[in-house]
N, C-alpha and C. Protein backbone atom coordinates (compact mmCIF):
# COMPACT_ATOMS: atom_id res chain seq x y z
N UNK A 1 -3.74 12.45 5.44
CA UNK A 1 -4.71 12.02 4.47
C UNK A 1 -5.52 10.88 5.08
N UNK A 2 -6.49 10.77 4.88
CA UNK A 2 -7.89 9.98 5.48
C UNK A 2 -8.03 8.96 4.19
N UNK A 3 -9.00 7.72 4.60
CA UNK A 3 -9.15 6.90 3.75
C UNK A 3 -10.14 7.41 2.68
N UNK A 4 -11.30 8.42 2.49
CA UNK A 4 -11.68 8.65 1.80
C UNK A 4 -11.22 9.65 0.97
N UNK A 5 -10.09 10.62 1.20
CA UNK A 5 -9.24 11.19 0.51
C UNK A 5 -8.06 10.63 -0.38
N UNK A 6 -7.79 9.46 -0.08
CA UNK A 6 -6.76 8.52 -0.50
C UNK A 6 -7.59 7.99 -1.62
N UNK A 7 -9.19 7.47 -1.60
CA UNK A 7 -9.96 6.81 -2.89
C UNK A 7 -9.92 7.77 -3.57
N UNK A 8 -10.25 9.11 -3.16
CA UNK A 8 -10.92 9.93 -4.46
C UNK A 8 -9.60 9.97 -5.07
N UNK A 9 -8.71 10.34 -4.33
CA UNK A 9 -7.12 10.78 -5.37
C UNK A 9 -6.90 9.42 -6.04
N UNK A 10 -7.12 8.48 -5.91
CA UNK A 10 -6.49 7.32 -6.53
C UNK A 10 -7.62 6.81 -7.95
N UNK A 11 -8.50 7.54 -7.47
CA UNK A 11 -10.26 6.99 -8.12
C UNK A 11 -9.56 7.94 -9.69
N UNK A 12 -9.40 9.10 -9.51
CA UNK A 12 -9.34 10.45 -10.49
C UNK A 12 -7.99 10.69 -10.42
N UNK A 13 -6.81 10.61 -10.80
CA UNK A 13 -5.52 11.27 -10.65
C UNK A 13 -5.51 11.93 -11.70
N UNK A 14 -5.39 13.22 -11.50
CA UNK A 14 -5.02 14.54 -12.60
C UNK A 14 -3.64 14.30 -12.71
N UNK A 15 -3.46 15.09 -14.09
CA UNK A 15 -1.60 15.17 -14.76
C UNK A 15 -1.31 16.00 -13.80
N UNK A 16 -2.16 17.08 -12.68
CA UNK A 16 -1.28 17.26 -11.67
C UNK A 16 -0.86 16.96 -10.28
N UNK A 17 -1.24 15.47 -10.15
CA UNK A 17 -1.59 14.29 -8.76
C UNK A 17 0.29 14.17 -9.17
N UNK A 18 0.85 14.20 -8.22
CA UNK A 18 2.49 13.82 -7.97
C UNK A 18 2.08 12.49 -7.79
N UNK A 19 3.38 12.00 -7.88
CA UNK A 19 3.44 10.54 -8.02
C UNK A 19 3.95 10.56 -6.71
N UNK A 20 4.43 11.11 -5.70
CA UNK A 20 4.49 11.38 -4.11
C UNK A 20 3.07 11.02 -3.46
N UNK A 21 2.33 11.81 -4.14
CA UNK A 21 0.91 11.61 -3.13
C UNK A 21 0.08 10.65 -4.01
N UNK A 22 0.54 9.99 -5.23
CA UNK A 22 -0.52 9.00 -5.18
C UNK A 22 0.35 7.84 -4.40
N UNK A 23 1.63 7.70 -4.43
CA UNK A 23 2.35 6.73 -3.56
C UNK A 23 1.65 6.82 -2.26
N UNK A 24 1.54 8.22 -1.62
CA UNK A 24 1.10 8.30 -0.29
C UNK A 24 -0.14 7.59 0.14
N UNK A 25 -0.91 7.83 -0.99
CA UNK A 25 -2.43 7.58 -0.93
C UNK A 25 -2.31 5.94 -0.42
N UNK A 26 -1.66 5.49 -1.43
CA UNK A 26 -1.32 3.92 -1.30
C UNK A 26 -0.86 3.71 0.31
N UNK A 27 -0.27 3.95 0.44
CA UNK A 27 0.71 3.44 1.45
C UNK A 27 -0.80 3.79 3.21
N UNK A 28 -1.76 4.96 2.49
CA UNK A 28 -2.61 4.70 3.28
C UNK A 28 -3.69 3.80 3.45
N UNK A 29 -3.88 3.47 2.46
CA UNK A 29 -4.90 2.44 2.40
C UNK A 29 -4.39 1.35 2.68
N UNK A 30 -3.16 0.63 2.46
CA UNK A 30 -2.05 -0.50 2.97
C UNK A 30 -2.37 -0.33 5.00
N UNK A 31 -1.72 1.05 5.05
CA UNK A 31 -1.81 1.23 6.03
C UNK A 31 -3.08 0.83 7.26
N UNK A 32 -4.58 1.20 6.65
CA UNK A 32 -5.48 1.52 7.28
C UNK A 32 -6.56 -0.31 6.72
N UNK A 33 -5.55 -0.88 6.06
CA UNK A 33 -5.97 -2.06 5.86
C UNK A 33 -7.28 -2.23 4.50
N UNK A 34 -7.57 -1.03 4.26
CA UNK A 34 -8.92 -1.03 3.29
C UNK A 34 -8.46 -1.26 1.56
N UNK A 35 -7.23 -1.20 1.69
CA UNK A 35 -6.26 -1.84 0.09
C UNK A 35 -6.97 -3.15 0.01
N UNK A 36 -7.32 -3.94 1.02
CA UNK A 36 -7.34 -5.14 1.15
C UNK A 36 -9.22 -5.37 1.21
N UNK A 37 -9.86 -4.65 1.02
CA UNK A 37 -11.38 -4.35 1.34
C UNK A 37 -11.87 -3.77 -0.02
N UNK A 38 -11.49 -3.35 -0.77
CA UNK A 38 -12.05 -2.05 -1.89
C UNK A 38 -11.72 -3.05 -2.90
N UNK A 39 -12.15 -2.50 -4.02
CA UNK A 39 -12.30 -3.68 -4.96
C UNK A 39 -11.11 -3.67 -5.61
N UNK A 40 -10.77 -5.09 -6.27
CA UNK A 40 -9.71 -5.76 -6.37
C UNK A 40 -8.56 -4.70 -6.78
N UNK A 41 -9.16 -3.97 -8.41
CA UNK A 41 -8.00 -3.07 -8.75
C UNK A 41 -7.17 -2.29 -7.57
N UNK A 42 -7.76 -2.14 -6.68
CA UNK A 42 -6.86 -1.08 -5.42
C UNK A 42 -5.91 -2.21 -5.09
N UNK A 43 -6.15 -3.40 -4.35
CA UNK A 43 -5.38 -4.13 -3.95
C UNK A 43 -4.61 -4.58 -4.94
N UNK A 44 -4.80 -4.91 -5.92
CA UNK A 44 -3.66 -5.71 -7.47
C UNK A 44 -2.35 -4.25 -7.26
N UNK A 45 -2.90 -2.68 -7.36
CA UNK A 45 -2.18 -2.03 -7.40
C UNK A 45 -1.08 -1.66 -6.23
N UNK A 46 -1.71 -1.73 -4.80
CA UNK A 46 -0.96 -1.71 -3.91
C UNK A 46 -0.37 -2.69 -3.69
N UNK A 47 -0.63 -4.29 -4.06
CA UNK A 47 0.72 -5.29 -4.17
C UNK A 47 1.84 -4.79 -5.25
N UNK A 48 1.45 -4.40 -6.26
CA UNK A 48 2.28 -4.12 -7.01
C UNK A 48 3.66 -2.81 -6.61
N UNK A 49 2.48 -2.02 -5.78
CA UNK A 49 3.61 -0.68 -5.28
C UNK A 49 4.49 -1.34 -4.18
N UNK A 50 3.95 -2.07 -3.36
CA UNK A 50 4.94 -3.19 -2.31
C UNK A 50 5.86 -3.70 -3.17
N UNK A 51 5.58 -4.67 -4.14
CA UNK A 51 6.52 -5.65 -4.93
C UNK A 51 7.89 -4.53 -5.76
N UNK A 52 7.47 -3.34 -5.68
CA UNK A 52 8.33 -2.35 -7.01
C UNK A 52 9.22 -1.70 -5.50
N UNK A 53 8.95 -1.91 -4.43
CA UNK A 53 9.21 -1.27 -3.60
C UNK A 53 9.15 0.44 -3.01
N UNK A 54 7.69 0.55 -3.40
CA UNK A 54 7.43 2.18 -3.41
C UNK A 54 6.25 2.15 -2.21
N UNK A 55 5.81 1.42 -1.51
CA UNK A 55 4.97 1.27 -0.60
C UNK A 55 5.68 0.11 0.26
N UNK A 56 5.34 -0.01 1.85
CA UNK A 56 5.45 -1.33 2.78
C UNK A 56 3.69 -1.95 3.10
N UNK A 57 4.22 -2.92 3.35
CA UNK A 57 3.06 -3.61 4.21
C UNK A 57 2.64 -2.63 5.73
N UNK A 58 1.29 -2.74 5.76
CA UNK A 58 1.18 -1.79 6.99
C UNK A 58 1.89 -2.36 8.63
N UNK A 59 1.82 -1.09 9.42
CA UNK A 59 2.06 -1.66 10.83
C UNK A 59 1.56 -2.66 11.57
N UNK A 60 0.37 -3.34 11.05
CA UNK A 60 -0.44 -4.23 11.64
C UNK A 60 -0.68 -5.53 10.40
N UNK A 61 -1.18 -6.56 11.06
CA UNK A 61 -1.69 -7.40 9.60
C UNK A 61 -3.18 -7.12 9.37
N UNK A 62 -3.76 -7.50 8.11
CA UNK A 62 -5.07 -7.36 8.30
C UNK A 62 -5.51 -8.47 7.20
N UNK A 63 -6.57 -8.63 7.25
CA UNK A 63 -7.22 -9.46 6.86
C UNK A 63 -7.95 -9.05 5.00
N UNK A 64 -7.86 -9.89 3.96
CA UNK A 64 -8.37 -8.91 2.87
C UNK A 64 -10.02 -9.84 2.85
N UNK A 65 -10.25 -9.21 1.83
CA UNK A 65 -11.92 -9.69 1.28
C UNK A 65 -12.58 -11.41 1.64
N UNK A 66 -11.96 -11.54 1.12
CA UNK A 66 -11.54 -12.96 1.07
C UNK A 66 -11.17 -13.97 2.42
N UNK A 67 -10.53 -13.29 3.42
CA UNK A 67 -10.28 -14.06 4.82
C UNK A 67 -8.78 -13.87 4.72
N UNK A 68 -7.92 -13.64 3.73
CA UNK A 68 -6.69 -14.20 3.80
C UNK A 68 -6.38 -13.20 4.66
N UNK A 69 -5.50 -13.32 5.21
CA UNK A 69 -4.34 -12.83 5.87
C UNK A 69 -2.81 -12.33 5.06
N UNK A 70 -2.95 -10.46 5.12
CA UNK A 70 -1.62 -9.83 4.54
C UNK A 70 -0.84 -9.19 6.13
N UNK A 71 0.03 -9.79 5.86
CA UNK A 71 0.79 -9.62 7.17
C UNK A 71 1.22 -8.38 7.40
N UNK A 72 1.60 -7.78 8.52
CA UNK A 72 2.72 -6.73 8.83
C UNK A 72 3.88 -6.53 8.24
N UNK A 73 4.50 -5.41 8.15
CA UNK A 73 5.72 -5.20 8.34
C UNK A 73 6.74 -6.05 9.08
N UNK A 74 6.65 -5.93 10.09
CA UNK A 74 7.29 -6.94 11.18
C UNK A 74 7.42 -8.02 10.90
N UNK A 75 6.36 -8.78 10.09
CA UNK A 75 5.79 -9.99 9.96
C UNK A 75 6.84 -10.66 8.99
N UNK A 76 7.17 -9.70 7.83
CA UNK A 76 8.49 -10.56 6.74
C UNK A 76 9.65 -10.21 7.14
N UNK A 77 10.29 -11.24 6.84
CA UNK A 77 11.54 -10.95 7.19
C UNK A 77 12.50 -9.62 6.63
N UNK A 78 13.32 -9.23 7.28
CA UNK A 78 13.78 -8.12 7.20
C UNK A 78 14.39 -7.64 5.37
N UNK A 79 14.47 -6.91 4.67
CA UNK A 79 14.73 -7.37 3.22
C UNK A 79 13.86 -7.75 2.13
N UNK A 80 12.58 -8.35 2.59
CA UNK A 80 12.13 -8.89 1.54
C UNK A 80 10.92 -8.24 0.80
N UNK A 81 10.20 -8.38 0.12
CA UNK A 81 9.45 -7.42 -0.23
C UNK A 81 8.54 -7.14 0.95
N UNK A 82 7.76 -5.59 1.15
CA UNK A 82 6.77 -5.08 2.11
C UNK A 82 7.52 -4.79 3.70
N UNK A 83 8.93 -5.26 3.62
CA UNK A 83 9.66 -4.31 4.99
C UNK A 83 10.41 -3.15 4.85
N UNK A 84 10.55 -2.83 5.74
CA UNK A 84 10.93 -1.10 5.41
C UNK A 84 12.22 -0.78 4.57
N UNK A 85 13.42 -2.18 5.51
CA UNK A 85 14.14 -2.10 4.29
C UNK A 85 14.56 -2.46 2.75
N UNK A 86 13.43 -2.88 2.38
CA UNK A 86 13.52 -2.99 1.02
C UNK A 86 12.94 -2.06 0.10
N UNK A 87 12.14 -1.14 0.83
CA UNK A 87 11.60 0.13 0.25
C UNK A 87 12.67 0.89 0.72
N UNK A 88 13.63 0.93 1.58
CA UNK A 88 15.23 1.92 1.72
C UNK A 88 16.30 1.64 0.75
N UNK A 89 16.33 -0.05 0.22
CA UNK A 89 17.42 -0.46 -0.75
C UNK A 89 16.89 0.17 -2.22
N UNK A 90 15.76 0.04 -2.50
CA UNK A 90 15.29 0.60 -3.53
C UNK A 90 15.04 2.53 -3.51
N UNK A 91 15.55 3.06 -2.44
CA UNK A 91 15.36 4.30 -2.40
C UNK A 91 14.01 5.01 -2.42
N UNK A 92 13.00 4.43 -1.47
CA UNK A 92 12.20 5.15 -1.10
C UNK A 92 11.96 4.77 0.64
């Protein structure tokens, strides 16, 4: 899935969008850093899928709208919200 396939599914989710691929969608835009670029609702929601533990922080850090800095994966410590294993303790 591409970043403009990830907006439209997230833009429009039909009662038949799985909650697999709108997770996915997320986890691409996290991924590809543009969670952090698109307007706020995308990003409020993909912190939130990090914080519930259904998405990680991407492989890289990137930078959001604003200048701030959302770190990597790598970047938090192991466990805590947005590393891999805390999306494994929570079972995804």
């Amino acid at each position: 899935m591409n970043t403009l396939e990830a907006v439209i599914l997230i833009s429009d989710p039909t009662e038949a969008t799985e909650a697999d691929e709108y997770v996915a969608a997320y986890q691409e835009l996290i991924n590809s850093g543009d969670a952090w670029k698109l307007e706020g609702s995308i990003g409020r929601e993909a912190m939130n899928l990090i914080n519930n533990g259904l998405c990680m922080l991407g492989e890289v850090g990137h930078k959001d709208y604003w200048g701030n800095y959302v770190p990597s994966r790598y970047e938090v410590q192991e466990g805590t919200k947005g590393s891999a294993s805390y999306c494994a303790a929570r079972g995804n």
